[in-house]
C-alpha atoms as a PDB file:
ATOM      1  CA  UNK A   1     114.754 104.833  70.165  1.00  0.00           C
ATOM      2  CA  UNK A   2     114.601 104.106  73.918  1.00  0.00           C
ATOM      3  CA  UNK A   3     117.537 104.430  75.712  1.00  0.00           C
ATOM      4  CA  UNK A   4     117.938 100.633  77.024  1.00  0.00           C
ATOM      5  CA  UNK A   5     117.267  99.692  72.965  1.00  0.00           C
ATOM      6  CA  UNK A   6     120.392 102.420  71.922  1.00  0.00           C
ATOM      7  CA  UNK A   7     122.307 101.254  75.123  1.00  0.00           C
ATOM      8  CA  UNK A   8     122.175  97.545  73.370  1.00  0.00           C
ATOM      9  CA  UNK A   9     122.758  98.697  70.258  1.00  0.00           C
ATOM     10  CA  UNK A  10     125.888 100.612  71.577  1.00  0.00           C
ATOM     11  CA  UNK A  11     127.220  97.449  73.270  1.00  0.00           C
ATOM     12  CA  UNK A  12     127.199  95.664  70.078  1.00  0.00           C
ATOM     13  CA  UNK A  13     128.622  98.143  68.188  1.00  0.00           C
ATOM     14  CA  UNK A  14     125.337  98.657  65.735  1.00  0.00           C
ATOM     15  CA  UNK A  15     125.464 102.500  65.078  1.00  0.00           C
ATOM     16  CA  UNK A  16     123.939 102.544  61.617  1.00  0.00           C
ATOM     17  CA  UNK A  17     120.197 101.006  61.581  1.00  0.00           C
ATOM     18  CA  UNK A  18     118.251 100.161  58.182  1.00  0.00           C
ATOM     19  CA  UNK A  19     114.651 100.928  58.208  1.00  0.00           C
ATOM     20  CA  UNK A  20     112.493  99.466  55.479  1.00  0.00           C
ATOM     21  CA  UNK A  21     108.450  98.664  55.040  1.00  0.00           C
ATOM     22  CA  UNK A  22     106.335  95.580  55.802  1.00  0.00           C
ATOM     23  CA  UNK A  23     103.343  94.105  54.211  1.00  0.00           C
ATOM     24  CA  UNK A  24     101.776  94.645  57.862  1.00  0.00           C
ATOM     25  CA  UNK A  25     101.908  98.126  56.896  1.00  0.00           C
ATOM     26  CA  UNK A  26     104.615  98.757  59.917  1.00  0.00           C
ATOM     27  CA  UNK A  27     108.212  99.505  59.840  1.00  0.00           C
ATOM     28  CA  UNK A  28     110.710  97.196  60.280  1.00  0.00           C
ATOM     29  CA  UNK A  29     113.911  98.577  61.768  1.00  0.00           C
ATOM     30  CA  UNK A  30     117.394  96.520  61.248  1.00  0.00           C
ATOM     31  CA  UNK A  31     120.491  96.972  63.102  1.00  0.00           C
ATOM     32  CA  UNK A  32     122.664  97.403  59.438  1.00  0.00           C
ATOM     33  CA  UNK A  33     124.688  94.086  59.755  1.00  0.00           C
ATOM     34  CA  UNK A  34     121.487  92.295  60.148  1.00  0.00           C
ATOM     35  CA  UNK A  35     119.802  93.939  57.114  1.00  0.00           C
ATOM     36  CA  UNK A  36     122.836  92.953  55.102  1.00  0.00           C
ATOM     37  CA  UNK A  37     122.178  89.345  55.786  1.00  0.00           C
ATOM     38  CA  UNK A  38     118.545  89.883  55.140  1.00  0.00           C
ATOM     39  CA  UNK A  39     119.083  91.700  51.931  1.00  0.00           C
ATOM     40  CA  UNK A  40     121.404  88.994  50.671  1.00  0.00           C
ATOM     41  CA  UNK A  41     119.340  86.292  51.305  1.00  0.00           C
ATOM     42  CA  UNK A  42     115.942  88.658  49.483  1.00  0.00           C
ATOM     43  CA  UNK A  43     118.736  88.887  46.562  1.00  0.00           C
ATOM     44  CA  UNK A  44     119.496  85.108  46.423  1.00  0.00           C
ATOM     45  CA  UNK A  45     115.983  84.606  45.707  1.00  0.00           C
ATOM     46  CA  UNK A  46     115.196  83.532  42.045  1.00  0.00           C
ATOM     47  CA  UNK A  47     112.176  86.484  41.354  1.00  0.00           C
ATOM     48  CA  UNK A  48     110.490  83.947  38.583  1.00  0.00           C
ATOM     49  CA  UNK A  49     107.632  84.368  41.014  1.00  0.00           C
ATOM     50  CA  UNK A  50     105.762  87.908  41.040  1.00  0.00           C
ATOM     51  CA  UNK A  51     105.400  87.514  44.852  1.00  0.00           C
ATOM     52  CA  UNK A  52     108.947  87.046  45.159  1.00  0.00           C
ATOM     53  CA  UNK A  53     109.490  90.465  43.079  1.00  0.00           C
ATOM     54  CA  UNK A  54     107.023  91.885  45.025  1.00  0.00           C
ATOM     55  CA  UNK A  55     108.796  90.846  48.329  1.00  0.00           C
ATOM     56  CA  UNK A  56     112.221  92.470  46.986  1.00  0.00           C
ATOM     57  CA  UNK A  57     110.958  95.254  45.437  1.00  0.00           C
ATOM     58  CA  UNK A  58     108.786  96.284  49.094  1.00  0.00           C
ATOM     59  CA  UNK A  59     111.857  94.836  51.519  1.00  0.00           C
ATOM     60  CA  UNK A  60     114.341  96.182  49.199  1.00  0.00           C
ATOM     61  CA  UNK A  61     113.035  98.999  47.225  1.00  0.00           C
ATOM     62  CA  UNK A  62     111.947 100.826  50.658  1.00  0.00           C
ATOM     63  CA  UNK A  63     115.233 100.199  52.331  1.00  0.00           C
ATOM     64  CA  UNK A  64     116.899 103.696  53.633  1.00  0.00           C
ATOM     65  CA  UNK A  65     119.807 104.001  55.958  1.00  0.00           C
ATOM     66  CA  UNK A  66     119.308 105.851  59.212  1.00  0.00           C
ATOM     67  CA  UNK A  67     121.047 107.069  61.627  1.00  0.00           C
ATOM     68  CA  UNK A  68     120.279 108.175  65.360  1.00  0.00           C
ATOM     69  CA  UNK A  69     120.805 111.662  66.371  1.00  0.00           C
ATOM     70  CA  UNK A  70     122.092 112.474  69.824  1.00  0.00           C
ATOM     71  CA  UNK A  71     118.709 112.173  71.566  1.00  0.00           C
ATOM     72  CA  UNK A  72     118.329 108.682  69.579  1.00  0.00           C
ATOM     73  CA  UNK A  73     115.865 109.849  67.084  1.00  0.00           C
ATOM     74  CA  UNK A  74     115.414 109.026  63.662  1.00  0.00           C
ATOM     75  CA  UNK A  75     114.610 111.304  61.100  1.00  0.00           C
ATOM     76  CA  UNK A  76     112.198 109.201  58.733  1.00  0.00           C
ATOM     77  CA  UNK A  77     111.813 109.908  55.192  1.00  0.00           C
ATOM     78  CA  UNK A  78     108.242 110.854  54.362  1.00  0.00           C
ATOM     79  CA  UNK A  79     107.521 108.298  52.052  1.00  0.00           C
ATOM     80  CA  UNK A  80     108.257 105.908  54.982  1.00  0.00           C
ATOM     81  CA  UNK A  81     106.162 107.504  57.780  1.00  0.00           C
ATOM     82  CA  UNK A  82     103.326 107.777  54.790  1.00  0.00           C
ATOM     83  CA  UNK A  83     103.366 104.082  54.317  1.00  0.00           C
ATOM     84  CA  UNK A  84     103.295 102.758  58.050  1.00  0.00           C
ATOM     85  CA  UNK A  85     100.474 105.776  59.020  1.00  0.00           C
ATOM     86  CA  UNK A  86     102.988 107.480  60.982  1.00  0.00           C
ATOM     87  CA  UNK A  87     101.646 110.525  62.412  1.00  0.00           C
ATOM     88  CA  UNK A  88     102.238 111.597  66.003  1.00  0.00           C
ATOM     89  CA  UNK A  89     103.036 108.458  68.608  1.00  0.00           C
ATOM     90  CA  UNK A  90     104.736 105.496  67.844  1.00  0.00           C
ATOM     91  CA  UNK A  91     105.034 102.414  69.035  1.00  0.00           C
ATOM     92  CA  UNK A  92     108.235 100.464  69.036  1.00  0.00           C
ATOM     93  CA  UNK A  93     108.775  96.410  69.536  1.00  0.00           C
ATOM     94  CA  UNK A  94     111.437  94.149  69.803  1.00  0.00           C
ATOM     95  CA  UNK A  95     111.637  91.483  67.618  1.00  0.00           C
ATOM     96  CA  UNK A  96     114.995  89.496  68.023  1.00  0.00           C
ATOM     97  CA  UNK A  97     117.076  90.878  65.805  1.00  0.00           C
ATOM     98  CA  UNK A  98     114.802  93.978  64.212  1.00  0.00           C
ATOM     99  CA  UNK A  99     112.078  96.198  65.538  1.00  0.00           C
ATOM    100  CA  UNK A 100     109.298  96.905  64.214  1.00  0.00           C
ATOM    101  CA  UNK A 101     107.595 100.998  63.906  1.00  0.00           C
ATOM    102  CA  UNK A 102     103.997 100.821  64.346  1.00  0.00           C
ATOM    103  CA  UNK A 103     101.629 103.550  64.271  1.00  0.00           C
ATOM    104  CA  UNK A 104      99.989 103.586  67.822  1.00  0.00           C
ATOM    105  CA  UNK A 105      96.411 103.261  66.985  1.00  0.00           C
ATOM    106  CA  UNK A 106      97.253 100.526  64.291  1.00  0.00           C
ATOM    107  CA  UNK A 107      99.650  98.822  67.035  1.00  0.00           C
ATOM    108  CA  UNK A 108      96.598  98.674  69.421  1.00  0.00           C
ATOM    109  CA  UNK A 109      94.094  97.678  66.664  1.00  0.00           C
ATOM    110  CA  UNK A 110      96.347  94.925  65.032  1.00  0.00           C
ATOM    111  CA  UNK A 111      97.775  93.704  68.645  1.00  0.00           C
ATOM    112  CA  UNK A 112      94.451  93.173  70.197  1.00  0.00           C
ATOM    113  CA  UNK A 113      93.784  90.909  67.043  1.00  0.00           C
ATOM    114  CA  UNK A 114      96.649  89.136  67.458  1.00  0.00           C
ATOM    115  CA  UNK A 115      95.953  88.188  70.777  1.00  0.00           C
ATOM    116  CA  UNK A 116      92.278  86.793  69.919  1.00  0.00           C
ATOM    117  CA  UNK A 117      94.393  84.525  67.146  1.00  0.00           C
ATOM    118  CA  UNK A 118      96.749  83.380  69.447  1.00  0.00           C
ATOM    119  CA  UNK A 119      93.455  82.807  72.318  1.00  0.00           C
ATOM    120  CA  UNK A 120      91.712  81.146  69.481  1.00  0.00           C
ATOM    121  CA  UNK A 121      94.361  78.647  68.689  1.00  0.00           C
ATOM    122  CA  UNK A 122      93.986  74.992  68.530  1.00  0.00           C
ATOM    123  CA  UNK A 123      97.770  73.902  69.625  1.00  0.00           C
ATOM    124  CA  UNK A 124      97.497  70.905  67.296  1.00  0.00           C
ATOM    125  CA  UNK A 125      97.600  73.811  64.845  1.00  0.00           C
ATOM    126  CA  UNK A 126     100.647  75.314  65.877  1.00  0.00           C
ATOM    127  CA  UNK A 127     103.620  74.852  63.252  1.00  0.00           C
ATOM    128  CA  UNK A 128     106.123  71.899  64.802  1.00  0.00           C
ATOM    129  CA  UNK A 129     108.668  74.633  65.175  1.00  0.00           C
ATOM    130  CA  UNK A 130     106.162  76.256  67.852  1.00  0.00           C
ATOM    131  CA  UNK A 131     105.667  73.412  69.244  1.00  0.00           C
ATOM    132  CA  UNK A 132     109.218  72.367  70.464  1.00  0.00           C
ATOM    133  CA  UNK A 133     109.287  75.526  72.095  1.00  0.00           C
ATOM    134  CA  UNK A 134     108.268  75.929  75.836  1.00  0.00           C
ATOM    135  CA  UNK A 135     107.282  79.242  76.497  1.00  0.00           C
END
């Protein structure tokens, strides 16, 4: 964890992080009081749906509490690092209120296509939540 991201963390009194897996195939790092909001609302759901069970079970089921050493590592479980790809360099983004753990070579692969969606974009498109936003 990068110092300025711990530093944060620090200020707002977040020493206990929650790091579970996303369908993107990264890892999506929660400061704990965050996850608890996220896991109540997963929990609220009515799971009639199989997507919706298949939504908790990934969020949910892959949940693990970590902690930051003194050097502001984090020891991932294996069966974590396994799912994201996680072998030697990661890459780690900001996202609001979560991170998220990307395998380098995925981050670069995935990224770059991200930024041909976003070029590619008509802006009539755009969801009207987008929209109302100036950037």
């Amino acid at each position: 964890m990068p110092k300025n991201h711990r530093d944060r963390l620090e200020e707002n009194g977040v020493h206990e992080l929650v790091v579970t897996a996303d369908p993107s195939r990264c890892l999506l790092v929660y400061p704990k009081p965050v996850w608890e909001e996220v896991e109540k609302k997963l929990n609220e759901l009515p799971n009639s749906t199989r997507a919706t069970r298949a939504i908790q079970r990934l969020f949910i089921g892959y949940a693990t509490d970590i902690d930051l050493d003194s050097n502001g590592r984090m020891l991932l479980p294996a069966e974590l690092r396994e799912y994201a790809a996680l072998d030697r360099k990661g890459v780690l983004i900001g996202q609001g209120k979560k991170f998220e753990l990307w395998d380098e070579r995925t981050w670069e692969i995935e990224s770059e296509k991200w930024k041909q969606e976003v070029a590619d974009m008509d802006p009539a498109d755009m969801p009207v939540e987008l929209q109302n936003i100036s950037f």
